[in-house]
Protein backbone atom coordinates (compact mmCIF):
# COMPACT_ATOMS: atom_id res chain seq x y z
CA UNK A 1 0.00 0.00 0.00
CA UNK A 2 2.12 2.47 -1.37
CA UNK A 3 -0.24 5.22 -0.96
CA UNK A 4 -2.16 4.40 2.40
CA UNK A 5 -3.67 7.62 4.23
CA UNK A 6 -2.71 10.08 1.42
CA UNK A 7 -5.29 12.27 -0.38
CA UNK A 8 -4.99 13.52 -3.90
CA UNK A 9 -6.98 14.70 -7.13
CA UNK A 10 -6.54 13.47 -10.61
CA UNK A 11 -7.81 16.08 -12.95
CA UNK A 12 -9.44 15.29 -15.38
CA UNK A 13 -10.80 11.75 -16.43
CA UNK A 14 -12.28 11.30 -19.79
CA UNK A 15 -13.51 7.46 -19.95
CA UNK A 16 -11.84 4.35 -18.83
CA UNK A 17 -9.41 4.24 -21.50
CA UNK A 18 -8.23 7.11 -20.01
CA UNK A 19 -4.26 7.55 -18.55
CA UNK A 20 -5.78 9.40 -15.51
CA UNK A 21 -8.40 6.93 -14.85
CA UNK A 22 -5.33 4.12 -14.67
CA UNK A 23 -3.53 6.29 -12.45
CA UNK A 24 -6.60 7.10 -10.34
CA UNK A 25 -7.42 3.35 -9.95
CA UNK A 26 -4.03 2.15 -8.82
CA UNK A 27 -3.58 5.33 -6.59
CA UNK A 28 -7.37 4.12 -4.93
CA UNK A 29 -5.77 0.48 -4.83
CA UNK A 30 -2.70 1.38 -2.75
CA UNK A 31 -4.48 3.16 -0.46
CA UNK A 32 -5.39 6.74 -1.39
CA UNK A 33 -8.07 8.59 -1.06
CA UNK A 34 -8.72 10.28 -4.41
CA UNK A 35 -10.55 13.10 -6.34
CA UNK A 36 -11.66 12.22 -10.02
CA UNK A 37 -11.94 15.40 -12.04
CA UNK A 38 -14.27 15.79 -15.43
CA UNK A 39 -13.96 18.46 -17.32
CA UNK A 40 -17.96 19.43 -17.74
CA UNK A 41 -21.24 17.30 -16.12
CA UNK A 42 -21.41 15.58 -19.23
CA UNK A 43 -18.63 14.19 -18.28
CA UNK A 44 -18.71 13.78 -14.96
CA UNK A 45 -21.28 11.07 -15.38
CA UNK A 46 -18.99 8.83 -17.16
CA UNK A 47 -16.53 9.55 -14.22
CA UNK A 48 -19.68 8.33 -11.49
CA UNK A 49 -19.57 5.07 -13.65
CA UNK A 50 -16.18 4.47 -12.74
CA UNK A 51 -16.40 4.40 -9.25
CA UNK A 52 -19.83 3.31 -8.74
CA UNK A 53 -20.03 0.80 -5.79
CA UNK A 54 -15.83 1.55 -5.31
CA UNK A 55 -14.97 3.41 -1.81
CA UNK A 56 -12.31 6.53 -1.83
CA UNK A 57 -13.36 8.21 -4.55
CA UNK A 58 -14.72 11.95 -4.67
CA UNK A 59 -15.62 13.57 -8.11
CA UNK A 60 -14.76 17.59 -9.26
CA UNK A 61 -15.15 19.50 -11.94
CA UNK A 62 -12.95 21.64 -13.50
CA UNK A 63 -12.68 23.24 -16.85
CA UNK A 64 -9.07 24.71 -17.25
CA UNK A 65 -10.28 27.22 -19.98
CA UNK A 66 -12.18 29.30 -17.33
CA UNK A 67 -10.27 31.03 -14.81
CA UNK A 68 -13.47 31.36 -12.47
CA UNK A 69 -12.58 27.24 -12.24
CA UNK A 70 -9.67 27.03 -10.30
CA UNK A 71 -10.79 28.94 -7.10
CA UNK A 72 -13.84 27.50 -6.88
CA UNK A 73 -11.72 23.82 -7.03
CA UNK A 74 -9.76 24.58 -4.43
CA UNK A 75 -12.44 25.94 -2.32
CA UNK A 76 -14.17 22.27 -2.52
CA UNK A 77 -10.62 20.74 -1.92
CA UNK A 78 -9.96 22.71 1.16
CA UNK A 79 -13.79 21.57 2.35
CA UNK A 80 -13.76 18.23 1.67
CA UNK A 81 -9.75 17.14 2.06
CA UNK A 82 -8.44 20.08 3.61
CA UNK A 83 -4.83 19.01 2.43
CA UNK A 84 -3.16 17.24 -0.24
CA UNK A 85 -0.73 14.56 -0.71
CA UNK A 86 -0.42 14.22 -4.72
CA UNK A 87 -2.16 15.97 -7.52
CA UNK A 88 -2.14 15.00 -11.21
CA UNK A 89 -2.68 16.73 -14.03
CA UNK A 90 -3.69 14.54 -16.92
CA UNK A 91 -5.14 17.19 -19.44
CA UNK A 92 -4.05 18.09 -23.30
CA UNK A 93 -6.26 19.53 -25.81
CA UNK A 94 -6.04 20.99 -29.78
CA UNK A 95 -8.80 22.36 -31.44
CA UNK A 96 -9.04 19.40 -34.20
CA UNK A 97 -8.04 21.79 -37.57
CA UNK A 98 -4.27 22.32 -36.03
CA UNK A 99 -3.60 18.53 -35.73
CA UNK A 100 -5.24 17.89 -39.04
CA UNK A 101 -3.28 20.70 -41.28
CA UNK A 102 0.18 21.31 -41.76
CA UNK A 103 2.16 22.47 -38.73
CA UNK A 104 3.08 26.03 -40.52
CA UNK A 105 -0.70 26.57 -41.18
CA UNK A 106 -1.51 27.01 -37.26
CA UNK A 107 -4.01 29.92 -36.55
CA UNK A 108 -2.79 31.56 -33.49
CA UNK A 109 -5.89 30.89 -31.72
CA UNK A 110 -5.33 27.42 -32.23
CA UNK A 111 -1.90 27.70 -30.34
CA UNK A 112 -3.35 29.85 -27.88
CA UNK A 113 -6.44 27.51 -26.69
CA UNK A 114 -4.17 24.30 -27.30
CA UNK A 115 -1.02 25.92 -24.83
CA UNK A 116 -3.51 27.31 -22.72
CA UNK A 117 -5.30 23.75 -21.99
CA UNK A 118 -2.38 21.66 -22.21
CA UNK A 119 0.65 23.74 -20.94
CA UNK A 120 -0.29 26.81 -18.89
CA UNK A 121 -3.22 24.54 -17.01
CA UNK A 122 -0.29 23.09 -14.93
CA UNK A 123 1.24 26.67 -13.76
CA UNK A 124 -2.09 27.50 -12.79
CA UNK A 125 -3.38 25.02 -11.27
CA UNK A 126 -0.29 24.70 -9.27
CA UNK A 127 -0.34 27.98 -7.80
CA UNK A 128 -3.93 27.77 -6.73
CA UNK A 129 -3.60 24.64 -5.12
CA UNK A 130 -0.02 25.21 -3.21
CA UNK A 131 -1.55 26.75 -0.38
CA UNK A 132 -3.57 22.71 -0.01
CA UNK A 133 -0.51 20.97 -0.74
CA UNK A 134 1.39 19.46 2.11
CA UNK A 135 5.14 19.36 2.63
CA UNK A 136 6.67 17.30 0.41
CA UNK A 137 3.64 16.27 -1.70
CA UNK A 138 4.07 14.90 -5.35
CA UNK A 139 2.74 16.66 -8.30
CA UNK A 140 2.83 14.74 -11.86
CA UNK A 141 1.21 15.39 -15.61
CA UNK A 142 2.04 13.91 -18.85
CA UNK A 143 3.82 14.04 -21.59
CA UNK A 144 5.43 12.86 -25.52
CA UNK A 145 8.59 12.17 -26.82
CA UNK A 146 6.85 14.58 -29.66
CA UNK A 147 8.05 17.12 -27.18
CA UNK A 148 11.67 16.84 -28.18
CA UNK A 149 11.25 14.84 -31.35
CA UNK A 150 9.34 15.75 -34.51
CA UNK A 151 6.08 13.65 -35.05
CA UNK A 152 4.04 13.99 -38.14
CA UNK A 153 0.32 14.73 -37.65
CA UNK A 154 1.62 16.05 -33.60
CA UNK A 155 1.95 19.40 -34.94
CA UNK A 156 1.17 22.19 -32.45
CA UNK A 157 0.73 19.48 -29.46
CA UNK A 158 4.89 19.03 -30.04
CA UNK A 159 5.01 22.99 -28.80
CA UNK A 160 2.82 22.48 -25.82
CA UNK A 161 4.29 19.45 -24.43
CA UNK A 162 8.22 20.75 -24.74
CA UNK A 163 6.06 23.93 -23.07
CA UNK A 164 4.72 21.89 -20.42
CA UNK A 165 8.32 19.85 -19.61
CA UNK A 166 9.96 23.22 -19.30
CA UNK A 167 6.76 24.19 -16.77
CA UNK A 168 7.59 21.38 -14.85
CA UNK A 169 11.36 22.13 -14.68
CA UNK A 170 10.83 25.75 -13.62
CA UNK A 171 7.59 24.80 -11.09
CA UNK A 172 10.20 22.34 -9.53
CA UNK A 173 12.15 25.73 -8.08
CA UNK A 174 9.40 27.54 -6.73
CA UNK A 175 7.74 23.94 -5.11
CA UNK A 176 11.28 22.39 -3.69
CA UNK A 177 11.32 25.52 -0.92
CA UNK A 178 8.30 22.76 1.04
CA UNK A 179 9.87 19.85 -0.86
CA UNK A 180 6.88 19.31 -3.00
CA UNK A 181 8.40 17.84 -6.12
CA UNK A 182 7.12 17.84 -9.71
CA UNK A 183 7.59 15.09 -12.32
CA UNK A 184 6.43 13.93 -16.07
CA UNK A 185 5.77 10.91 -17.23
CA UNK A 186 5.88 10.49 -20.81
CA UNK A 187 4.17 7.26 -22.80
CA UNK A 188 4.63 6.37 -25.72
CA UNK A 189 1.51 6.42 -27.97
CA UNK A 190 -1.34 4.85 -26.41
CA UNK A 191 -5.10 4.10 -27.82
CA UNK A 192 -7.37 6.98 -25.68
CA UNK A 193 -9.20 9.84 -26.66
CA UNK A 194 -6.87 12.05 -26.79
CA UNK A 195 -4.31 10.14 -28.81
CA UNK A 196 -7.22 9.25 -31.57
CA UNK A 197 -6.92 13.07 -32.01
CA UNK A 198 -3.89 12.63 -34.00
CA UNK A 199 -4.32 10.96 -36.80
CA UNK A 200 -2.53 7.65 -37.75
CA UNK A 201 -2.06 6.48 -33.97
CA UNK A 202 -2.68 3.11 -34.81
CA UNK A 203 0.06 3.33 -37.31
CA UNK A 204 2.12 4.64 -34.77
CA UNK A 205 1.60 2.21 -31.99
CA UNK A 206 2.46 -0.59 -34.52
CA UNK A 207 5.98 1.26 -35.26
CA UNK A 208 6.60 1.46 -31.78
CA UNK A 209 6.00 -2.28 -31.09
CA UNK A 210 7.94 -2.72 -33.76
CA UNK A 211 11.44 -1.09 -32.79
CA UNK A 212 11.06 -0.61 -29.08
CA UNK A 213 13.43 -2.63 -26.98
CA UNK A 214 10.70 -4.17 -24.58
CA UNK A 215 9.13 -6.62 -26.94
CA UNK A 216 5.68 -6.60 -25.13
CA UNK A 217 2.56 -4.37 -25.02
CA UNK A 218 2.39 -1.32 -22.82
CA UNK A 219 -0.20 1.21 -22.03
CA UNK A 220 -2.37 2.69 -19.32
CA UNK A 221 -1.57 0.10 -16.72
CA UNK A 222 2.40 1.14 -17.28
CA UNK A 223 2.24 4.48 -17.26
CA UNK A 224 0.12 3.88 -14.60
CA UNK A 225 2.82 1.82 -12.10
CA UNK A 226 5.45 5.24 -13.09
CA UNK A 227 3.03 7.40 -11.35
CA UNK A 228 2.73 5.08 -8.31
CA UNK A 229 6.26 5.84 -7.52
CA UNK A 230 6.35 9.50 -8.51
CA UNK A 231 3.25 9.74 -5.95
CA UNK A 232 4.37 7.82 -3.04
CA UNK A 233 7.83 8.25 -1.24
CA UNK A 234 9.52 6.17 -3.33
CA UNK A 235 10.42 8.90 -5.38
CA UNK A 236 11.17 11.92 -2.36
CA UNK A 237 14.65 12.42 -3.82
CA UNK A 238 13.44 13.19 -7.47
CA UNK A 239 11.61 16.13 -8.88
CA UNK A 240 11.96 18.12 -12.36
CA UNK A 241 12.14 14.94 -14.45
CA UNK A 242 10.96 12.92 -17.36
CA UNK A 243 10.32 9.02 -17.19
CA UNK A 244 9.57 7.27 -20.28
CA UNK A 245 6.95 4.49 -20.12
CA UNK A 246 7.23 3.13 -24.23
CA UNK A 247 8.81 -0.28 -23.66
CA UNK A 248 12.41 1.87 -24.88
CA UNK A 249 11.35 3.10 -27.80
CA UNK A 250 12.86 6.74 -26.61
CA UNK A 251 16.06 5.43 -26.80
CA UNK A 252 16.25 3.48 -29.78
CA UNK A 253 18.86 5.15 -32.63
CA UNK A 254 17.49 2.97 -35.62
């Protein structure tokens, strides 16, 4: 029970397929009390679905494109947990046309919503909930080797993650002073939502299985286990880094 007697929110939760749901069901297994975020109630009633007839489980609501959000969040943290132990941000979003066209065709309103969800939702969200996070609590999000590497059809979501690993980097200054630390963990490609928003994932989790070192599947449940130990103590000597969960496909020349 790597988690036992901490509380912490995963934010937000799309359907079961989703990377935050995995993490969100492990961190309930070893022993944490956690907050499921949805972005909208739409969505939120997919969330009740997942942890209908489970105990430790609270559901939020947040929508990082309205600033209005965030204080009203941590207003229901501070009621219902009063302090934190983990939070984990598990949010990326592009408007549909600036994943479909050509990378030099983005409309800067494209970039701006797409850095905005996926990038500066991290900063903010961070400084609104610091005051809720205890000492030496563990914050996480995800990223994609598109970050650093160029993948066709990843277009303006290459920006925002390589955005969102610097955020982390910097976040892990102003955090250390209570030794809260801050880490990524970077998949590869995985079938979800989000990655069916970039076109030829299939294609791209076939290539993957194809060269990476690991010569067995990986997914949700993976990335999944790399969070455990970012959240729990495990991991109280690391912050402001990257751990790739794609069977080695990251470090693979040819």
């Amino acid at each position: 029970m790597l988690l036992e007697g901490k509380k912490g929110l995963v934010l937000n939760v799309t359907n079961k397929n989703s990377i935050g749901w995995a993490i969100a069901d492990q961190a309930n297994q070893q022993g944490a009390t956690v907050g499921l975020g949805a972005q909208n109630e739409r969505l939120l009633e997919g969330a009740q679905k997942l942890v209908a007839d489970r105990e430790g489980f609270d559901l939020f609501t947040i929508d990082f494109m309205f600033e209005e959000q965030f204080p009203l969040l941590r207003q229901q943290v501070e009621e219902k947990y009063g302090k934190l132990d983990f939070l984990v941000h598990s949010v990326g979003f592009a408007p549909k046309e600036a994943l479909s066209n050509r990378f030099i065709e983005t409309k800067l309103e494209d970039f701006q919503v797409a850095m905005q969800a996926s990038a500066y939702s991290l900063v903010r969200l961070c400084k609104e909930l610091e005051p809720v996070l205890n000492d030496d609590a563990s914050v996480i999000t995800l990223s994609y080797l598109g970050s650093t590497r160029a993948m066709k059809n990843y277009n303006v979501m290459g920006m925002c993650k390589a955005a969102l690993e610097a955020a982390v980097r910097y976040l892990a200054i102003d955090l250390g002073e209570r030794g809260i630390r801050i880490n990524t963990v970077s998949p590869g490609p995985v079938n979800t939502i989000s990655g069916r928003g970039v076109a030829g994932l299939s294609d791209m989790i076939k290539h993957v299985a194809d060269v990476a070192l690991l010569k067995r599947p990986y997914g949700q449940q993976e990335a999944a286990g790399a969070a455990m130990y970012y959240l729990s103590d495990l991991s109280k000597g690391v912050t402001g880094q990257i751990m790739f969960v794609d069977s080695g496909y990251s470090v693979v020349a040819m």
